[in-house]
PDB file of N, CA and C in Angstrom:
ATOM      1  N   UNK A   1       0.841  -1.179   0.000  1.00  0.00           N
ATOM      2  CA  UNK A   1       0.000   0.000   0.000  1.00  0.00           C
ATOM      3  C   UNK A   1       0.889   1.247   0.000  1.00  0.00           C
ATOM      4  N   UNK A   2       0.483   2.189  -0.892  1.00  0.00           N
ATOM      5  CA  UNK A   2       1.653   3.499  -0.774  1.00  0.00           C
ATOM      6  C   UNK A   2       0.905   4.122   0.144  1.00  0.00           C
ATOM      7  N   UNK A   3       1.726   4.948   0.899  1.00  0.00           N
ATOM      8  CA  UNK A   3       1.874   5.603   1.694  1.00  0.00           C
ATOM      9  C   UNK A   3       2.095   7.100   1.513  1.00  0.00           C
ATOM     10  N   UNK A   4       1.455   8.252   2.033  1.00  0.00           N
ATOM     11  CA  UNK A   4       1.118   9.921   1.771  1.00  0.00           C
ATOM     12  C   UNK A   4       1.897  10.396   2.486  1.00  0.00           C
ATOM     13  N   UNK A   5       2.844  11.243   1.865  1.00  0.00           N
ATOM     14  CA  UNK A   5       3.480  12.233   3.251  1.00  0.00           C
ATOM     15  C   UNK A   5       4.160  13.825   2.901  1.00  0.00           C
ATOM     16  N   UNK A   6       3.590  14.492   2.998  1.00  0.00           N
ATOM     17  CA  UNK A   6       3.925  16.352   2.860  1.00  0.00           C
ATOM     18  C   UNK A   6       5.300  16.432   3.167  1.00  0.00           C
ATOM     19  N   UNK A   7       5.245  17.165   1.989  1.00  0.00           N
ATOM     20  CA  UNK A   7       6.737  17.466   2.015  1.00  0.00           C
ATOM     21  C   UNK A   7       7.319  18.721   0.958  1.00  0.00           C
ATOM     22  N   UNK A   8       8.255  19.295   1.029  1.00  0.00           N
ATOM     23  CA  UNK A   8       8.382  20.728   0.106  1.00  0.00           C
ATOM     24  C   UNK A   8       9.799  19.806  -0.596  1.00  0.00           C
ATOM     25  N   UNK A   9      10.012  20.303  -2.108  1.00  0.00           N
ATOM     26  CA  UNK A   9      10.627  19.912  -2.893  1.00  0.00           C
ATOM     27  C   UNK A   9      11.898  21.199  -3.015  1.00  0.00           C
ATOM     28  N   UNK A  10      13.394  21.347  -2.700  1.00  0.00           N
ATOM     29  CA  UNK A  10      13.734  22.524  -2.881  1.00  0.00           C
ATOM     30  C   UNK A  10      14.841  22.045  -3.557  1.00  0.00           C
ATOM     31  N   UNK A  11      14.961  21.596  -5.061  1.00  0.00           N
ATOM     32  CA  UNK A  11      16.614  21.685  -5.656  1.00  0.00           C
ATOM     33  C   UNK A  11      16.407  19.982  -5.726  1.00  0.00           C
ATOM     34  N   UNK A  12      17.647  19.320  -5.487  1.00  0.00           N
ATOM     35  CA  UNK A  12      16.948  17.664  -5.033  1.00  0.00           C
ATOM     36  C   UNK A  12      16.917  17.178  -3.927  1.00  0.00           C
ATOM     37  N   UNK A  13      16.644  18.166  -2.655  1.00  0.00           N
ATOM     38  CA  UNK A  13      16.170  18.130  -1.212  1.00  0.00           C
ATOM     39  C   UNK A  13      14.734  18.028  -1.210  1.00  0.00           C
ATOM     40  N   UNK A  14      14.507  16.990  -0.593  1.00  0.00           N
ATOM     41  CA  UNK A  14      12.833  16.654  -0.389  1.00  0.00           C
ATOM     42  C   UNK A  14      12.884  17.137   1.562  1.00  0.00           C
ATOM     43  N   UNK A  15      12.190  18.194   1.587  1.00  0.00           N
ATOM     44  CA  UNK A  15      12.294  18.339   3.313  1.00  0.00           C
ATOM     45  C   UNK A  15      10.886  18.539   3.777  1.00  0.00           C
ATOM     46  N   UNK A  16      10.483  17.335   4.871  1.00  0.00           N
ATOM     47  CA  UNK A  16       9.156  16.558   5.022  1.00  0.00           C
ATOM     48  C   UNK A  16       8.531  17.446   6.247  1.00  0.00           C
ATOM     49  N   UNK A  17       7.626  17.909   5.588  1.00  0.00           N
ATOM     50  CA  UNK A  17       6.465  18.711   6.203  1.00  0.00           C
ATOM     51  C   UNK A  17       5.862  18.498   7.571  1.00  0.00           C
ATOM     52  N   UNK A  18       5.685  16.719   8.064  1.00  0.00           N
ATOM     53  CA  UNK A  18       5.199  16.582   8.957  1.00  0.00           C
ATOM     54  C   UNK A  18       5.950  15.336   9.160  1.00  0.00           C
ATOM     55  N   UNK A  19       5.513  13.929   9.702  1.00  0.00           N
ATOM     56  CA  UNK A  19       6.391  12.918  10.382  1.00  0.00           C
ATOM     57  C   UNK A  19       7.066  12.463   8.353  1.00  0.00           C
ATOM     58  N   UNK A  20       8.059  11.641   8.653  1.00  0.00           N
ATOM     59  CA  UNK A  20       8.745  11.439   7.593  1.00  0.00           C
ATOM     60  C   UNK A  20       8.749   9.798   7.432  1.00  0.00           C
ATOM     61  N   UNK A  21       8.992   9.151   6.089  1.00  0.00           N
ATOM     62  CA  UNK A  21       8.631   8.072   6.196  1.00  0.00           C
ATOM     63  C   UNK A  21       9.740   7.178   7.058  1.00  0.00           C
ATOM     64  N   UNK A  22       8.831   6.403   7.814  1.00  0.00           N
ATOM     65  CA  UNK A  22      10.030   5.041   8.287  1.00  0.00           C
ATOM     66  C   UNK A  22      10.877   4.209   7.165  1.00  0.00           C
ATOM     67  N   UNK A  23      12.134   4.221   7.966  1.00  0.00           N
ATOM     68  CA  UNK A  23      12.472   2.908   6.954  1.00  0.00           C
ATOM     69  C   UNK A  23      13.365   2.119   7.639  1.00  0.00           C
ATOM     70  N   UNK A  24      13.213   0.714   7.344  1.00  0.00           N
ATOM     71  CA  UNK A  24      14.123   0.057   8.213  1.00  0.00           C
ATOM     72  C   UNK A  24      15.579   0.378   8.376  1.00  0.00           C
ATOM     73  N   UNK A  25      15.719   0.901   7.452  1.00  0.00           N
ATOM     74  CA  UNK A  25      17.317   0.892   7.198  1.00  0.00           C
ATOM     75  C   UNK A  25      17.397   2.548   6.807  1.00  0.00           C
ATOM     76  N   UNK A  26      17.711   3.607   7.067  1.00  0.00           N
ATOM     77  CA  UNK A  26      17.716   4.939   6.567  1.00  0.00           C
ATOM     78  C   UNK A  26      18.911   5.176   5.873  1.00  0.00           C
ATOM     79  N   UNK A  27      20.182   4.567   6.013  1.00  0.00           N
ATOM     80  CA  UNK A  27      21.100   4.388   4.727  1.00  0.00           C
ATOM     81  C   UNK A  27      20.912   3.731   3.841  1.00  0.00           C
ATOM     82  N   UNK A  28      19.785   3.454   3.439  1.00  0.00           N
ATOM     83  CA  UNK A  28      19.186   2.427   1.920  1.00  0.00           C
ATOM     84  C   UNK A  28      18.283   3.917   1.592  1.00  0.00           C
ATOM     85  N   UNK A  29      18.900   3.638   0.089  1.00  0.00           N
ATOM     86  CA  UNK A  29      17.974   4.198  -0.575  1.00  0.00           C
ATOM     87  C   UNK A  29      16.333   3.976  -0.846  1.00  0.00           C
ATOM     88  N   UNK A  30      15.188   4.351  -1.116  1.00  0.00           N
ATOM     89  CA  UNK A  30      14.040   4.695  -0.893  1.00  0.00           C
ATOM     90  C   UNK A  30      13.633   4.731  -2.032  1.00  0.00           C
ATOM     91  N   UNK A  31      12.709   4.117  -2.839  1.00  0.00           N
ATOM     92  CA  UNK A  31      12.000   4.495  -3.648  1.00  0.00           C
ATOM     93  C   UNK A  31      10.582   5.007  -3.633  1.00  0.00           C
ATOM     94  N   UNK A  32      10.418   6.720  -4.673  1.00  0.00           N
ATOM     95  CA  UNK A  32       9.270   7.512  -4.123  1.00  0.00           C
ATOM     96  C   UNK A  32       8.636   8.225  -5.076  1.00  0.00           C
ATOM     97  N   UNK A  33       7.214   8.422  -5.111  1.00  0.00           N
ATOM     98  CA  UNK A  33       6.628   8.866  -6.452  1.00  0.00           C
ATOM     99  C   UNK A  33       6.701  10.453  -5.702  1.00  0.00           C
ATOM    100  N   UNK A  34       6.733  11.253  -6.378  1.00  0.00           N
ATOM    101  CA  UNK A  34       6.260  12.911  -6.330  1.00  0.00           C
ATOM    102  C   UNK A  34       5.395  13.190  -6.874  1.00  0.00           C
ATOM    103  N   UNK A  35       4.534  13.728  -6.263  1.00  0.00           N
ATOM    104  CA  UNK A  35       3.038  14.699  -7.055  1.00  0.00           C
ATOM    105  C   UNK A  35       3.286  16.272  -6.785  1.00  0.00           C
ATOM    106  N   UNK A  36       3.473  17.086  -7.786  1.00  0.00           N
ATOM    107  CA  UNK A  36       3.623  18.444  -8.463  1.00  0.00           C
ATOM    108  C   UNK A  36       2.180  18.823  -7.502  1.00  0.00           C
ATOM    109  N   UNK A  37       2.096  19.244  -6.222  1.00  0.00           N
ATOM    110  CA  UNK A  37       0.372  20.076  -6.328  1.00  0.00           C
ATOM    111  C   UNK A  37       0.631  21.146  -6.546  1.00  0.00           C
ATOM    112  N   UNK A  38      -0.535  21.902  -7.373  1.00  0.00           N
ATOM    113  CA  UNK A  38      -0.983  23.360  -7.670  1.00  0.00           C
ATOM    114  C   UNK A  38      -1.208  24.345  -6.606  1.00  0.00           C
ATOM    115  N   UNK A  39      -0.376  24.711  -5.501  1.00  0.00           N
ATOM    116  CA  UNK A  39      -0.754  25.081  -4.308  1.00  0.00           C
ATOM    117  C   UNK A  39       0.511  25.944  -3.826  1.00  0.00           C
ATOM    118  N   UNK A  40       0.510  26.997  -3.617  1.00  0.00           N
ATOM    119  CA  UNK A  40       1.565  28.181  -2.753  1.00  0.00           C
ATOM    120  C   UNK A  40       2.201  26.989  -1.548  1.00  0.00           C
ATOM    121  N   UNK A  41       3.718  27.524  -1.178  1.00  0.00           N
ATOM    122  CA  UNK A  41       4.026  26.721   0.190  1.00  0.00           C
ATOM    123  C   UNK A  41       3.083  26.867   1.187  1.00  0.00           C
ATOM    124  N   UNK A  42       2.752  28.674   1.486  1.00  0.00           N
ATOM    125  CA  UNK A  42       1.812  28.875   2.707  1.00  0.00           C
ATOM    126  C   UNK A  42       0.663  28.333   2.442  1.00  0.00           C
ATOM    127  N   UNK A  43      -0.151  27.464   1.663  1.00  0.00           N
ATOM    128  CA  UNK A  43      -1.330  27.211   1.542  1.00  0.00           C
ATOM    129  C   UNK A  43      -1.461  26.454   2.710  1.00  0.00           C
ATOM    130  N   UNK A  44      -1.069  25.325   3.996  1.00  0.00           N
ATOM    131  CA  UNK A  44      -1.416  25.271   4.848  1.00  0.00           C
ATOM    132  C   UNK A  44      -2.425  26.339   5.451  1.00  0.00           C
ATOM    133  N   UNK A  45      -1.304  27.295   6.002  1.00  0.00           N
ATOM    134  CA  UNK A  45      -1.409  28.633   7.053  1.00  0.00           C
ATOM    135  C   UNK A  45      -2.559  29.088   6.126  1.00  0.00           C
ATOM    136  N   UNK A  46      -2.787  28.982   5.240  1.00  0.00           N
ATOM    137  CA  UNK A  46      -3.904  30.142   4.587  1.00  0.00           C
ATOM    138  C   UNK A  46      -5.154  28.892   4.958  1.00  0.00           C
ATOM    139  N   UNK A  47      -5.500  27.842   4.216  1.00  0.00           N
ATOM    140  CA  UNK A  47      -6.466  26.566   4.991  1.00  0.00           C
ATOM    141  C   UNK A  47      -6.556  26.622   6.667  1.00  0.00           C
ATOM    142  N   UNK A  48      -5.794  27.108   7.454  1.00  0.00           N
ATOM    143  CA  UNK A  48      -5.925  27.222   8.539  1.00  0.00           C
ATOM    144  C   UNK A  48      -6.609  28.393   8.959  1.00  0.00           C
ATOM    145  N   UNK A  49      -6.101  29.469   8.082  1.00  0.00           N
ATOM    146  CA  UNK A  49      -6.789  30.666   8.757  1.00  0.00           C
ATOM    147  C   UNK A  49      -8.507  30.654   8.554  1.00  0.00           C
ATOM    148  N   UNK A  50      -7.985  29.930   6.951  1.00  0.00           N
ATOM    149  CA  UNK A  50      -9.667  30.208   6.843  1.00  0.00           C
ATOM    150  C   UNK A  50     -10.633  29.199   8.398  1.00  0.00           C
ATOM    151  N   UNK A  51     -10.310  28.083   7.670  1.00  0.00           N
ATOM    152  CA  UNK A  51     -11.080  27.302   8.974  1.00  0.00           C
ATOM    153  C   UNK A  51     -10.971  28.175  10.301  1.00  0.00           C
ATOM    154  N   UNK A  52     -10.446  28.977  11.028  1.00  0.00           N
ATOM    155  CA  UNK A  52     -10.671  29.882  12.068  1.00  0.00           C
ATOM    156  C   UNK A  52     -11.543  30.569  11.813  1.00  0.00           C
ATOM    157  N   UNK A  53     -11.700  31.015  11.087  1.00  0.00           N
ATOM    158  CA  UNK A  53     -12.281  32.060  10.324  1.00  0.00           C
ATOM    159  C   UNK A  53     -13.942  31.603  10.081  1.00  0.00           C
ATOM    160  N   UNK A  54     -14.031  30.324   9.782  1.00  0.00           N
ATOM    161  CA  UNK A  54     -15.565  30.154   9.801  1.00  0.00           C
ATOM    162  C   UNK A  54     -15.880  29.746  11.434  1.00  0.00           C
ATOM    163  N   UNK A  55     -14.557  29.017  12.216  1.00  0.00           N
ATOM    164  CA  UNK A  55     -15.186  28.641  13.432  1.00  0.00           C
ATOM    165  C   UNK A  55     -15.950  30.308  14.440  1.00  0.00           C
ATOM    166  N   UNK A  56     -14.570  31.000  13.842  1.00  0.00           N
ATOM    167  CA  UNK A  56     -15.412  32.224  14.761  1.00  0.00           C
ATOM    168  C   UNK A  56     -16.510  32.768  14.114  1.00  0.00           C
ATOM    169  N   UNK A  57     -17.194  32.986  12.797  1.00  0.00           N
ATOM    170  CA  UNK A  57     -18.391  33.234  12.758  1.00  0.00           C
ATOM    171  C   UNK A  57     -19.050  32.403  13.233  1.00  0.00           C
ATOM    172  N   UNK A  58     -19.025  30.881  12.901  1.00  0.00           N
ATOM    173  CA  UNK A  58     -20.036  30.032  14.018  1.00  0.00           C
ATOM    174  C   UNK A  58     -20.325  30.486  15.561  1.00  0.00           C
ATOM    175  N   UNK A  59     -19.278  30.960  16.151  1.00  0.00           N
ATOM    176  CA  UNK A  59     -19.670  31.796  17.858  1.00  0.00           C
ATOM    177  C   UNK A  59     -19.946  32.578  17.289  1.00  0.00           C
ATOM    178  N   UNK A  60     -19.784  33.724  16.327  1.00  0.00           N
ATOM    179  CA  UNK A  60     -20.625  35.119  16.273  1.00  0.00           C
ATOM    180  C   UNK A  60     -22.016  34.518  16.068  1.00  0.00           C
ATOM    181  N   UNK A  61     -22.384  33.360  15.302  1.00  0.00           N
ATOM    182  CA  UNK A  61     -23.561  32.850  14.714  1.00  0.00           C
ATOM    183  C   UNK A  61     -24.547  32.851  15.999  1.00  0.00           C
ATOM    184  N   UNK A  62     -23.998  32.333  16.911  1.00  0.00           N
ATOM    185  CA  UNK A  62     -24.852  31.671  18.303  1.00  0.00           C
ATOM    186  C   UNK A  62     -24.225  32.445  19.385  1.00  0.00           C
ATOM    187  N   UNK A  63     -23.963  33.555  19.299  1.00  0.00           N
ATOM    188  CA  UNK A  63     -23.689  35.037  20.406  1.00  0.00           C
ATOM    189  C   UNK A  63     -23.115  34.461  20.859  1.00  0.00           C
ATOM    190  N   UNK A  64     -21.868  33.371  21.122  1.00  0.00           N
ATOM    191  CA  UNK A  64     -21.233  32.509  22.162  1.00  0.00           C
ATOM    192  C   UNK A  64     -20.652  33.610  23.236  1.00  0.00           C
ATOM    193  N   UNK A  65     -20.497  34.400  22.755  1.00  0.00           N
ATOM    194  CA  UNK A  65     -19.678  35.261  24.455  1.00  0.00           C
ATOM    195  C   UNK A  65     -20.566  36.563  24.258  1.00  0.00           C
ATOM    196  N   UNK A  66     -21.920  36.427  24.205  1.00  0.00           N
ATOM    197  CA  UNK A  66     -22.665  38.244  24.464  1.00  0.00           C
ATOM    198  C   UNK A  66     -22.975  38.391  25.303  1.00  0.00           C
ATOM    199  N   UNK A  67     -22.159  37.760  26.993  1.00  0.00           N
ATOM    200  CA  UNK A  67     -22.282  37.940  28.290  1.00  0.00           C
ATOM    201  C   UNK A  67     -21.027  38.335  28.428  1.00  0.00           C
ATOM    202  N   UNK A  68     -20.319  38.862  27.805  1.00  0.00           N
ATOM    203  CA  UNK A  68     -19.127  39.972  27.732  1.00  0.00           C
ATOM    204  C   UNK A  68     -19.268  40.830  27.388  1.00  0.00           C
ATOM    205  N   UNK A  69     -19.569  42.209  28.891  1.00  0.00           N
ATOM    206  CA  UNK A  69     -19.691  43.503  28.183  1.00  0.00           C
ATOM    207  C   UNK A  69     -18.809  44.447  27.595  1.00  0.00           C
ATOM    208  N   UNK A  70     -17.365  43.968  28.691  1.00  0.00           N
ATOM    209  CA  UNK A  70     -15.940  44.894  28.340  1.00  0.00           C
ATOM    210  C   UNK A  70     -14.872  43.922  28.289  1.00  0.00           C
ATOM    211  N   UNK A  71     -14.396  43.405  27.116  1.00  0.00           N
ATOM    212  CA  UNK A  71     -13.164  42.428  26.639  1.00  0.00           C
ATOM    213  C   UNK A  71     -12.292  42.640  27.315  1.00  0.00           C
ATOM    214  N   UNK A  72     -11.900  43.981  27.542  1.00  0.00           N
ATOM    215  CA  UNK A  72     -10.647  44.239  28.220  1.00  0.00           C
ATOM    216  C   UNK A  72     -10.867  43.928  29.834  1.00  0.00           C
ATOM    217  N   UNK A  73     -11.805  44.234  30.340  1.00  0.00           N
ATOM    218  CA  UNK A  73     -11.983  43.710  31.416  1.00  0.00           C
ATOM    219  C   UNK A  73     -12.013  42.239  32.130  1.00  0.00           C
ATOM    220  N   UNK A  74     -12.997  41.669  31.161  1.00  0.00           N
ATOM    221  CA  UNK A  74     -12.798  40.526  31.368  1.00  0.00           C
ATOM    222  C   UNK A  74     -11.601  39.962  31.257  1.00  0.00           C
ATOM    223  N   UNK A  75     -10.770  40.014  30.210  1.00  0.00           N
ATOM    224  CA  UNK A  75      -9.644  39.818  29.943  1.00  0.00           C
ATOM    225  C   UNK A  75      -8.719  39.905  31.372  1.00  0.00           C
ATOM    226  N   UNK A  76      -8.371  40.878  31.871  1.00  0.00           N
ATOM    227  CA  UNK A  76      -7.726  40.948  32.752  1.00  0.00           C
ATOM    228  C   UNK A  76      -8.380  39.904  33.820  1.00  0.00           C
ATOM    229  N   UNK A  77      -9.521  39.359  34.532  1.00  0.00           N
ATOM    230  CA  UNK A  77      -9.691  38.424  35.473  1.00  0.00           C
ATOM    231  C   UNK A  77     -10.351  37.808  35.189  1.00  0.00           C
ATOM    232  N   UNK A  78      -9.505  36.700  33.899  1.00  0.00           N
ATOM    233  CA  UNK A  78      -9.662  35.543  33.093  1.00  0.00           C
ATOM    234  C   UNK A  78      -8.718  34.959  32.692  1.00  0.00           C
ATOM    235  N   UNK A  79      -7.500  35.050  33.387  1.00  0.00           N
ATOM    236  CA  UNK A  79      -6.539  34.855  32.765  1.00  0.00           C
ATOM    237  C   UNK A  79      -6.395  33.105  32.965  1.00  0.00           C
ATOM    238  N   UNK A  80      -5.192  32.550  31.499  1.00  0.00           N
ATOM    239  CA  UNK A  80      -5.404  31.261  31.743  1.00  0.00           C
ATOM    240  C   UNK A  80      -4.658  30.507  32.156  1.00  0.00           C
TER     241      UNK A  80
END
């Protein structure tokens, strides 16, 4: 079964995005397909922001904190 793993391509340095593949032996060479995606490096961070981005309209959606009259206040004796 092949196996998926993120990784940025720079020159003929493959440097792995998140855990990297096992191999029994890491002085043996590796055989590995590459897929070209259509996607900026930051496209993570940008997929991330967005998903924040809808979670906090979901609390704006359902007033989740409109028992906060002064942020800054609260803020100060709320700390975490």
């Amino acid at each position: 079964m092949l196996q998926t793993y993120k990784a940025i391509l720079r020159g003929n340095c493959i440097e792995w995005r998140e855990s990297a593949p096992l191999s029994p032996n890491p002085e043996q060479p590796m055989t590995v397909l590459v897929t070209i995606l259509d996607e900026p490096i930051g496209g993570e961070s940008s997929a991330t922001g967005q998903k924040m981005a809808s979670i906090l309209e979901q609390l704006a959606d359902i007033h989740a904190f409109a028992e906060i009259t002064d942020p800054i206040v609260w803020d100060i004796h709320n700390e975490f």
